[in-house]
Protein backbone atom coordinates (compact mmCIF):
# COMPACT_ATOMS: atom_id res chain seq x y z
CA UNK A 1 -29.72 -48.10 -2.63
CA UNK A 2 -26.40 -46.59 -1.37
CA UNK A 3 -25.19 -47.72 1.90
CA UNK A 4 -22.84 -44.83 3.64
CA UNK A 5 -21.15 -45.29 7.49
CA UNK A 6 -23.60 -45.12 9.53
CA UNK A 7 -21.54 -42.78 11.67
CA UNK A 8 -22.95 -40.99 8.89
CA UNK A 9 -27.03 -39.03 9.17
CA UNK A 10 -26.92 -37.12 5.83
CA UNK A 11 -24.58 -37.24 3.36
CA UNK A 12 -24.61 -34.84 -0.01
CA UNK A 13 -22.86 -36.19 -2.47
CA UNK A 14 -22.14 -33.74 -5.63
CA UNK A 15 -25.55 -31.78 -5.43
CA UNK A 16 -26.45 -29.37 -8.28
CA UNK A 17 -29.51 -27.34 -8.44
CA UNK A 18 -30.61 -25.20 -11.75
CA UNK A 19 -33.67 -23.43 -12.95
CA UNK A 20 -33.70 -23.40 -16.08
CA UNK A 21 -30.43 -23.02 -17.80
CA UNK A 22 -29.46 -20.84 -14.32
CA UNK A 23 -27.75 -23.19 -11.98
CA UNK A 24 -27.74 -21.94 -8.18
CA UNK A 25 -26.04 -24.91 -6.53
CA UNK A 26 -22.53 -26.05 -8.14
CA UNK A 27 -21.48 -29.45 -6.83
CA UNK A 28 -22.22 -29.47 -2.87
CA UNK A 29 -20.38 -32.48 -1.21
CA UNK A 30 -21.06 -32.44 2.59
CA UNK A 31 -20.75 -35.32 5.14
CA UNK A 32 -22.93 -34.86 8.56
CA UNK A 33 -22.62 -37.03 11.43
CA UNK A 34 -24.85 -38.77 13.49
CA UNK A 35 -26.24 -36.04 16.18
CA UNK A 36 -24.24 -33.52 15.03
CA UNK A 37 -25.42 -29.74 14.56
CA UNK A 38 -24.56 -28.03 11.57
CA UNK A 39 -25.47 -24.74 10.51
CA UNK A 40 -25.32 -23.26 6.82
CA UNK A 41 -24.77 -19.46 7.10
CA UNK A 42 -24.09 -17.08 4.67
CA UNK A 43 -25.47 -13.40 2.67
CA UNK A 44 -28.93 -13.81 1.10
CA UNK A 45 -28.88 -15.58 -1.91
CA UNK A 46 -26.02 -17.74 -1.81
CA UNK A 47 -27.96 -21.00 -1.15
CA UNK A 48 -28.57 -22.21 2.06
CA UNK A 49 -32.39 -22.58 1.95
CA UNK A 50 -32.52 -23.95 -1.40
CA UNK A 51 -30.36 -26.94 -0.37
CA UNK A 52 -32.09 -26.90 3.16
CA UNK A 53 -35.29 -27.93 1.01
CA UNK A 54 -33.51 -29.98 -1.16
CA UNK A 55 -32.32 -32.63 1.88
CA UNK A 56 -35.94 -31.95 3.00
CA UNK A 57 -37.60 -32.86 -0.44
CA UNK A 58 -39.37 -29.77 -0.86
CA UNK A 59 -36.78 -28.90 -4.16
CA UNK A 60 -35.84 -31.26 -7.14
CA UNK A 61 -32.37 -32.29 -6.93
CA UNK A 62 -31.05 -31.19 -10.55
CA UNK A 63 -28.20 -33.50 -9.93
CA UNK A 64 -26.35 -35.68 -6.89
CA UNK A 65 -27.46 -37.94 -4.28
CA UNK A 66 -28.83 -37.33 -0.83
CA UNK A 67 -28.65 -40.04 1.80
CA UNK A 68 -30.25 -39.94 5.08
CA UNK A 69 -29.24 -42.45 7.68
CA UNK A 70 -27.88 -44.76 4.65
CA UNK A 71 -30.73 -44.34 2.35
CA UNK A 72 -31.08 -43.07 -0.93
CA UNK A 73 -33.90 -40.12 -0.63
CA UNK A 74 -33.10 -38.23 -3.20
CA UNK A 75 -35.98 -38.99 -5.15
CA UNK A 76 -38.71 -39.78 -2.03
CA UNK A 77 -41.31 -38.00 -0.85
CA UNK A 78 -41.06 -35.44 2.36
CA UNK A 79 -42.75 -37.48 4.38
CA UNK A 80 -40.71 -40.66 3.73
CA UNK A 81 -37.51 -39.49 4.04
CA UNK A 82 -37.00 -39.45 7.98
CA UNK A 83 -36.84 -35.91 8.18
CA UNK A 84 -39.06 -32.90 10.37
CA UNK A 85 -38.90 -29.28 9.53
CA UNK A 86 -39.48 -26.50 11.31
CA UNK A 87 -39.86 -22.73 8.93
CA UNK A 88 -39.54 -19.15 10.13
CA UNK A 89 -43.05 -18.91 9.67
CA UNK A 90 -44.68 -20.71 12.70
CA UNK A 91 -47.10 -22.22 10.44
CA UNK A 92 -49.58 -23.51 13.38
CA UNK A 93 -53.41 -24.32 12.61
CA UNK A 94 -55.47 -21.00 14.34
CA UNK A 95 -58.20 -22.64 14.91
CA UNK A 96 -56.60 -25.76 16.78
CA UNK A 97 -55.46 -25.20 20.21
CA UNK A 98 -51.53 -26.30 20.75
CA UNK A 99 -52.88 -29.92 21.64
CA UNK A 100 -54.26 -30.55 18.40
CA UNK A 101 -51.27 -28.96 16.81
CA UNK A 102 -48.93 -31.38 18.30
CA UNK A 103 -51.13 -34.33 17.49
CA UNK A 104 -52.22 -33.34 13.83
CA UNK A 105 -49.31 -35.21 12.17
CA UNK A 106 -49.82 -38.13 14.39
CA UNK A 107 -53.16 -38.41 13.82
CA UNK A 108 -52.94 -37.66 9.87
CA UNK A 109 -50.89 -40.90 10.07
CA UNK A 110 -53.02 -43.41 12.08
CA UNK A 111 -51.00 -43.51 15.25
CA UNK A 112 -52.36 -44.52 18.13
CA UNK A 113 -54.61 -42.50 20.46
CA UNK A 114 -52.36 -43.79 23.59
CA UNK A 115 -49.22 -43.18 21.44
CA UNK A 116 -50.52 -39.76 20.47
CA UNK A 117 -50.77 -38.64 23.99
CA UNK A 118 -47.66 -40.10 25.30
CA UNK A 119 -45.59 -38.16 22.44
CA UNK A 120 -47.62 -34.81 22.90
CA UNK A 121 -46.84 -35.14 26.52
CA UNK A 122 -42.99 -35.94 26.23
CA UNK A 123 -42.64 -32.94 23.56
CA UNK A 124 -44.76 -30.55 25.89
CA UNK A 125 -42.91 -31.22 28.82
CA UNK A 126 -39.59 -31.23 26.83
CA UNK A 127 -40.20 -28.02 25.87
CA UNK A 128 -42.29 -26.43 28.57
CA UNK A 129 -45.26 -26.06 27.40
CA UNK A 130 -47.77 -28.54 28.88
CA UNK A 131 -49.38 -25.20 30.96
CA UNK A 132 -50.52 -24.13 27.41
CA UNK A 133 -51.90 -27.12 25.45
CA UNK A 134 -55.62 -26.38 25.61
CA UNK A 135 -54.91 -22.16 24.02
CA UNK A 136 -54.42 -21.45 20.76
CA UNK A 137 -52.22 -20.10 18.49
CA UNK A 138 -53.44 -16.27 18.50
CA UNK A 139 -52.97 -16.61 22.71
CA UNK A 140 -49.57 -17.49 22.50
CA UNK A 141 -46.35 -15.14 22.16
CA UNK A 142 -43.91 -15.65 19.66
CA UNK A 143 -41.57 -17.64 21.73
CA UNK A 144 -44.39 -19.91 22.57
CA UNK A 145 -45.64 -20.33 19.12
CA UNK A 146 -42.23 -21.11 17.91
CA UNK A 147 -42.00 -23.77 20.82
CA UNK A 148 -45.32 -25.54 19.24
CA UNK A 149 -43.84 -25.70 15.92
CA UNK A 150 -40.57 -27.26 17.28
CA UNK A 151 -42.99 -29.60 19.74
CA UNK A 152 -44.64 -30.74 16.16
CA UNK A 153 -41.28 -31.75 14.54
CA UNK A 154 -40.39 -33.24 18.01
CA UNK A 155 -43.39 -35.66 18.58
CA UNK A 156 -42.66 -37.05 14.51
CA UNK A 157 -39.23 -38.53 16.40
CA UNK A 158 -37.49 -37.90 12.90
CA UNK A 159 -34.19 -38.75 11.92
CA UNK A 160 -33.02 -35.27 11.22
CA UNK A 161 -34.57 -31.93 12.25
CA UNK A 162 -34.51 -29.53 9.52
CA UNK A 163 -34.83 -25.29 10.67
CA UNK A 164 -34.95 -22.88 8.06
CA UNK A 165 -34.19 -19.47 10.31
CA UNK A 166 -36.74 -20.29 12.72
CA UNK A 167 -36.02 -17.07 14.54
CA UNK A 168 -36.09 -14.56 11.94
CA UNK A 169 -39.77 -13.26 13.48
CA UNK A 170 -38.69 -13.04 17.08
CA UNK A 171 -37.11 -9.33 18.76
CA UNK A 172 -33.71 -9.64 20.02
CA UNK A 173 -34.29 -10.39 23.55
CA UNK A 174 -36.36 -13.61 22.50
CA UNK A 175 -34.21 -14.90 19.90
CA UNK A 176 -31.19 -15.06 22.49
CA UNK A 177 -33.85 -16.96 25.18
CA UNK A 178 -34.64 -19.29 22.19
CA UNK A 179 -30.87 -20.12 21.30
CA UNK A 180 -30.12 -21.78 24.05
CA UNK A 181 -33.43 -23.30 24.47
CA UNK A 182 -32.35 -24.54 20.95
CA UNK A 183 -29.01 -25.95 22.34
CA UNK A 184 -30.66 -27.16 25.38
CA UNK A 185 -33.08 -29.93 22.99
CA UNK A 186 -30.12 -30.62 20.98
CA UNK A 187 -28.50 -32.03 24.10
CA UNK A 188 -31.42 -33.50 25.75
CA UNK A 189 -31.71 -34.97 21.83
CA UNK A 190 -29.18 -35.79 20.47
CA UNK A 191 -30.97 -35.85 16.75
CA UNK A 192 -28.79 -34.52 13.89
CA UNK A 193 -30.36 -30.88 13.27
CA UNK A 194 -29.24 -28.89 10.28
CA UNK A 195 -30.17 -25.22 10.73
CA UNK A 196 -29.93 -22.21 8.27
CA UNK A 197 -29.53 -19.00 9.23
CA UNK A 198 -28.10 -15.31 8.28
CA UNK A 199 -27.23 -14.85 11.36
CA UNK A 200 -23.84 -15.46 12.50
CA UNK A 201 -24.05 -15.24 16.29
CA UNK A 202 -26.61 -17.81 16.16
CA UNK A 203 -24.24 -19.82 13.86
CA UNK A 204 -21.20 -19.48 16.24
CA UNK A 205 -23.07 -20.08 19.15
CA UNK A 206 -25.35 -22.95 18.12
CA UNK A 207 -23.30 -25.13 15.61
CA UNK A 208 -20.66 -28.15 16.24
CA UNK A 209 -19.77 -27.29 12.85
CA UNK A 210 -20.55 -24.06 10.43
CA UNK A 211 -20.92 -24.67 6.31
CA UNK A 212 -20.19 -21.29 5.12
CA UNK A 213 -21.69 -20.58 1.44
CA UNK A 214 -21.26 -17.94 -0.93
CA UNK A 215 -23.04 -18.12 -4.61
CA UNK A 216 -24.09 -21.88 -4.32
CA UNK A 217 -20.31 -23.00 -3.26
CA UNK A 218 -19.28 -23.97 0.02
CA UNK A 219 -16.38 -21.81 0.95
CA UNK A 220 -15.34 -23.16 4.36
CA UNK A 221 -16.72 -26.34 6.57
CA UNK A 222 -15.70 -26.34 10.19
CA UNK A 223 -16.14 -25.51 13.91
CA UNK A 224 -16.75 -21.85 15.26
CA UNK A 225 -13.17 -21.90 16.20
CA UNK A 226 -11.53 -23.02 13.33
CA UNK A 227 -13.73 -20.68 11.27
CA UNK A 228 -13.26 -17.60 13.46
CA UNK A 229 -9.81 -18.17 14.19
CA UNK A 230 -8.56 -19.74 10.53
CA UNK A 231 -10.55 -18.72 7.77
CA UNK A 232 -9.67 -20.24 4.28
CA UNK A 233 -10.14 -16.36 2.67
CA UNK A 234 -11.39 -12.64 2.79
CA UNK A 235 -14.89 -13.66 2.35
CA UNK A 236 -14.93 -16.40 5.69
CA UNK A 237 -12.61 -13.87 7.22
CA UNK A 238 -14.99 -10.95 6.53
CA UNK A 239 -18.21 -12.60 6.92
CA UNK A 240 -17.68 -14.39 10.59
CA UNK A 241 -17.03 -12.03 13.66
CA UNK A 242 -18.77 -8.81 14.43
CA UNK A 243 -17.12 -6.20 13.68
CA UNK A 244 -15.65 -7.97 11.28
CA UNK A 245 -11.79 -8.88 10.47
CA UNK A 246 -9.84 -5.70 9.53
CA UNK A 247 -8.58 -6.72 6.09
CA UNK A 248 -5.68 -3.84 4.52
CA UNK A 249 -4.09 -3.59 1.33
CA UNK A 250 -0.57 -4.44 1.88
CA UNK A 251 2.90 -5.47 0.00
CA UNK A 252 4.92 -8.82 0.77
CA UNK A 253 8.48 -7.68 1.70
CA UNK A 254 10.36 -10.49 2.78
CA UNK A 255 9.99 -13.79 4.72
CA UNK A 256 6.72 -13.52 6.94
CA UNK A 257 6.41 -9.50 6.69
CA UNK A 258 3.97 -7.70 5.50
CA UNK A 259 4.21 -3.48 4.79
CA UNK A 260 0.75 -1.76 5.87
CA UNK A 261 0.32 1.81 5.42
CA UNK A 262 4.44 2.10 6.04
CA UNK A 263 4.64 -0.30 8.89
CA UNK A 264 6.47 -3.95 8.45
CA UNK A 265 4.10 -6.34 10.49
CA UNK A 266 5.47 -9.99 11.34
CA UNK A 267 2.72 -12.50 9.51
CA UNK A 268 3.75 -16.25 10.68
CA UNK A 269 3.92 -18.91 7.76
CA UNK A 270 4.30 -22.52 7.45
CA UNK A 271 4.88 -22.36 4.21
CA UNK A 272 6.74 -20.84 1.30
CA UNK A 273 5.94 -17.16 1.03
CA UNK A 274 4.77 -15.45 -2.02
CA UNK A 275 7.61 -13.29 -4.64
CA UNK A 276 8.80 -10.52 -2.86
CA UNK A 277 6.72 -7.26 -3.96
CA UNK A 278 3.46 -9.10 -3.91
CA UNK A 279 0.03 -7.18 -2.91
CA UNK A 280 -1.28 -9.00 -0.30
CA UNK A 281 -4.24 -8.48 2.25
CA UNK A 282 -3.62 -8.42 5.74
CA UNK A 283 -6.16 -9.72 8.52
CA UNK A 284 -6.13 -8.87 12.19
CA UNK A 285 -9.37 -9.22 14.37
CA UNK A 286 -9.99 -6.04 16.30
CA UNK A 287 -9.27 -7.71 19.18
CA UNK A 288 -6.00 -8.30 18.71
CA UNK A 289 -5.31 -4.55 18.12
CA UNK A 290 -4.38 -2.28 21.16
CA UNK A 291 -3.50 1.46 21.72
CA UNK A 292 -0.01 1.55 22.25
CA UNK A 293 0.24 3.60 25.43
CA UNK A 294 4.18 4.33 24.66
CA UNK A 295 3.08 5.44 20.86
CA UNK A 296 6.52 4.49 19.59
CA UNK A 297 6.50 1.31 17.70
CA UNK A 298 3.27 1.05 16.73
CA UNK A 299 1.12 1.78 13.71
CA UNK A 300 -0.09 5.67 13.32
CA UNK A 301 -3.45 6.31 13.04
CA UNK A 302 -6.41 8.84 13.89
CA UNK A 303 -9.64 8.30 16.04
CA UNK A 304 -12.88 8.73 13.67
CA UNK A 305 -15.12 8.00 16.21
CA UNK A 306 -15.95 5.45 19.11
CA UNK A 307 -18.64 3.66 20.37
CA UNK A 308 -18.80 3.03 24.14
CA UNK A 309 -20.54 -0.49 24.70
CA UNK A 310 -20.33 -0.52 28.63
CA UNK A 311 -17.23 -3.12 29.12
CA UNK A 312 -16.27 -2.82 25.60
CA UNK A 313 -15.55 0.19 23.08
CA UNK A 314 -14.94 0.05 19.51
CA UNK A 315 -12.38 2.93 18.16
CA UNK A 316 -13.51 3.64 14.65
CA UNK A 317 -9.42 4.67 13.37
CA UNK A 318 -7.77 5.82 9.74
CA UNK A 319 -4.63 5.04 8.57
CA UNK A 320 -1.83 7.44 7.29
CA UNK A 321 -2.32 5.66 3.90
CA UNK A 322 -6.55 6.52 4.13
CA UNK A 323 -7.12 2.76 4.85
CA UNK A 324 -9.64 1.91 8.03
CA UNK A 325 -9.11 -0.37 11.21
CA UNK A 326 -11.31 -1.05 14.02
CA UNK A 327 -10.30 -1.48 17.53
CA UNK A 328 -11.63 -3.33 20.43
CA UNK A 329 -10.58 -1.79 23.44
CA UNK A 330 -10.99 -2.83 27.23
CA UNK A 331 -8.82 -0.19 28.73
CA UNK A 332 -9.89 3.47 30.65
CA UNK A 333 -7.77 5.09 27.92
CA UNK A 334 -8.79 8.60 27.26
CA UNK A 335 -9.93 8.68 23.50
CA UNK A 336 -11.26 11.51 21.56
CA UNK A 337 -12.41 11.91 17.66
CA UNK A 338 -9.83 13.49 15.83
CA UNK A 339 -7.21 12.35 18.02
CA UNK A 340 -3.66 11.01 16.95
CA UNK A 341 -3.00 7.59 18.30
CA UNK A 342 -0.27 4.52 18.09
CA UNK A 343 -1.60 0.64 17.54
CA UNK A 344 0.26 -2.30 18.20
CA UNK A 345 -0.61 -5.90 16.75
CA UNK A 346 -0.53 -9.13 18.40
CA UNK A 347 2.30 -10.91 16.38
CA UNK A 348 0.49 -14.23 16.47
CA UNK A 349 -2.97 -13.69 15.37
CA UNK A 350 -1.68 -11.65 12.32
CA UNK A 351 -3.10 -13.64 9.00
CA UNK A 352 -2.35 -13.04 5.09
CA UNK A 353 -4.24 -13.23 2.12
CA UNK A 354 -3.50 -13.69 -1.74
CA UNK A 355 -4.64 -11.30 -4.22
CA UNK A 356 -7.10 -13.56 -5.24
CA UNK A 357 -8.50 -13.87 -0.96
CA UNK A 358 -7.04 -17.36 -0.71
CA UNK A 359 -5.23 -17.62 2.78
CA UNK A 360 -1.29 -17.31 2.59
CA UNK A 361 -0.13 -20.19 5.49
């Protein structure tokens, strides 16, 4: 058995998955702590559910070792490792009404009739749903339904709660009710919950920490902040933040400056730059782009087209050079398509990238 800290809930230590000769995971190492919530994000197919249902048991580990609260799993059954999951499908029992849901488990297991109704009680009320524990599944909305599948992982009192994009069926409106419903048990808690999701606005608003994956690899492990505001590449950088990053073709000139479609831009280093004549990509969040009402200085550029979001507009702009930036504007500034306009940077939040997407720093 392999003892880790027990600051420590899961720990994956060198996981591989293949099928076949076709391997999809290469080599995950990942340390969670103890009530911590981490969410793997990331483009279909890169991974995330695969080793979701791996620390779950529901997937062969190929290679590696998964520890849960200091115990070798990585070769026990589902329903000895500790563990409760809750899938996008709601995966309730029709014909049982949400009581009966919540106790099924339980009862599967030989616990008490006392103990049964104590935990189906605690979960309910957790969750708000003790008005609706004698209806069933078809008289429930989504948001309800997806309560009584959480209530069933909740009443299990497992060691880690396991989501696999449990609000992929839900419309827009719900799923933001639900997220901080989410973050609301997660405090009340305090389990370790991994999540996976596509989604990054539930990843930035849910997680303590994000695992960003791409192909099987984990590109970048950290909190919203440190992913949003220093991304290890082009693919973190492009990925996180909607719209996402504005990423141009560019040339290293000299110490911390970057040319961009004719304009030298201040990038801010801590280390040795690349050789001078270098292409490099340069990153600015549109955010941290503004019209330059003196149209001097700044970087030329014409209006494609705008999008008017109440407090917040987006200017949809092209470059002399044909490249595109976005813009995120707050101002009353008239704007029209097709119109000439000057942008200024902010100097600080101005990032570079090497022509393989690793981060210049």
């Amino acid at each position: 058995m392999t003892i880790v800290p027990t600051a420590a809930s899961v720990v994956l230590a060198d996981i591989r998955k293949s099928f076949g000769s076709l391997e999809v995971i290469h080599g995950i190492d990942l340390s969670v702590t103890e009530g911590e919530f981490v969410v793997f994000v990331g483009p279909s197919g890169c991974g995330k559910s695969t080793l979701l249902r791996m620390i779950a048991g529901l997937e062969e580990v190929t290679e590696g070792e998964i520890t849960i609260k200091g115990r070798d799993v990585t070769d026990l059954d589902p329903s000895e490792r500790g563990i409760a999951m809750v899938f996008q499908s709601y995966a309730l029992y029709p014909h049982m009404s949400v009581r009966e849901n919540l106790a099924f488990s339980l009862k599967m297991s030989r616990t008490s009739v006392a103990e049964i109704d104590r935990r189906v009680a605690q979960a309910s009320a957790v969750l708000k749903i003790d008005h609706l524990l004698d209806r069933r599944p078809g008289q429930l909305s989504g948001g309800q339904r997806q309560r009584v599948a959480i209530g069933r992982a909740i009443v299990r009192k497992p060691d880690v709660f396991l989501f696999d994009e449990p609000l992929s069926n839900l419309d827009a409106e719900l799923r933001v009710s639900m997220r901080i419903e989410l973050a609301r048990l997660h405090r009340e808690l305090g389990n370790t919950m991994i999540y996976v999701t596509h989604d990054q606005t539930e990843a930035m608003t849910l997680a303590d920490r994000i695992v960003i994956l791409r192909d099987g690899r984990i590109e970048q492990v950290g909190t919203p902040r440190q992913i949003y505001e220093d991304p290890a590449n082009t693919f973190v950088a492009g990925f996180i933040g909607s719209p996402r990053m504005n990423l141009l073709r560019g040339r290293w000139v000299g110490p911390g400056r970057v040319r961009v479609s004719g304009v030298e831009i201040d990038v801010p280093l801590s280390v040795a730059a690349p050789p001078e004549g270098s292409e490099v990509e340069y990153g600015i969040r549109p955010e941290h782009v503004e019209i330059d009402r003196n149209a001097r200085s700044g970087m030329p550029a014409t209006v494609e087209f705008s999008e008017y979001l109440g407090g917040t507009r987006y200017i949809y702009t092209r470059l002399t050079d044909g490249q595109n930036l976005t813009v995120e504007d707050r101002t009353d500034i008239a704007i029209e398509n097709g119109q000439s306009i000057s942008l200024s940077r902010h100097a600080g939040k101005s990032l570079a990238f090497d022509g393989n997407g690793g981060r210049i720093r």
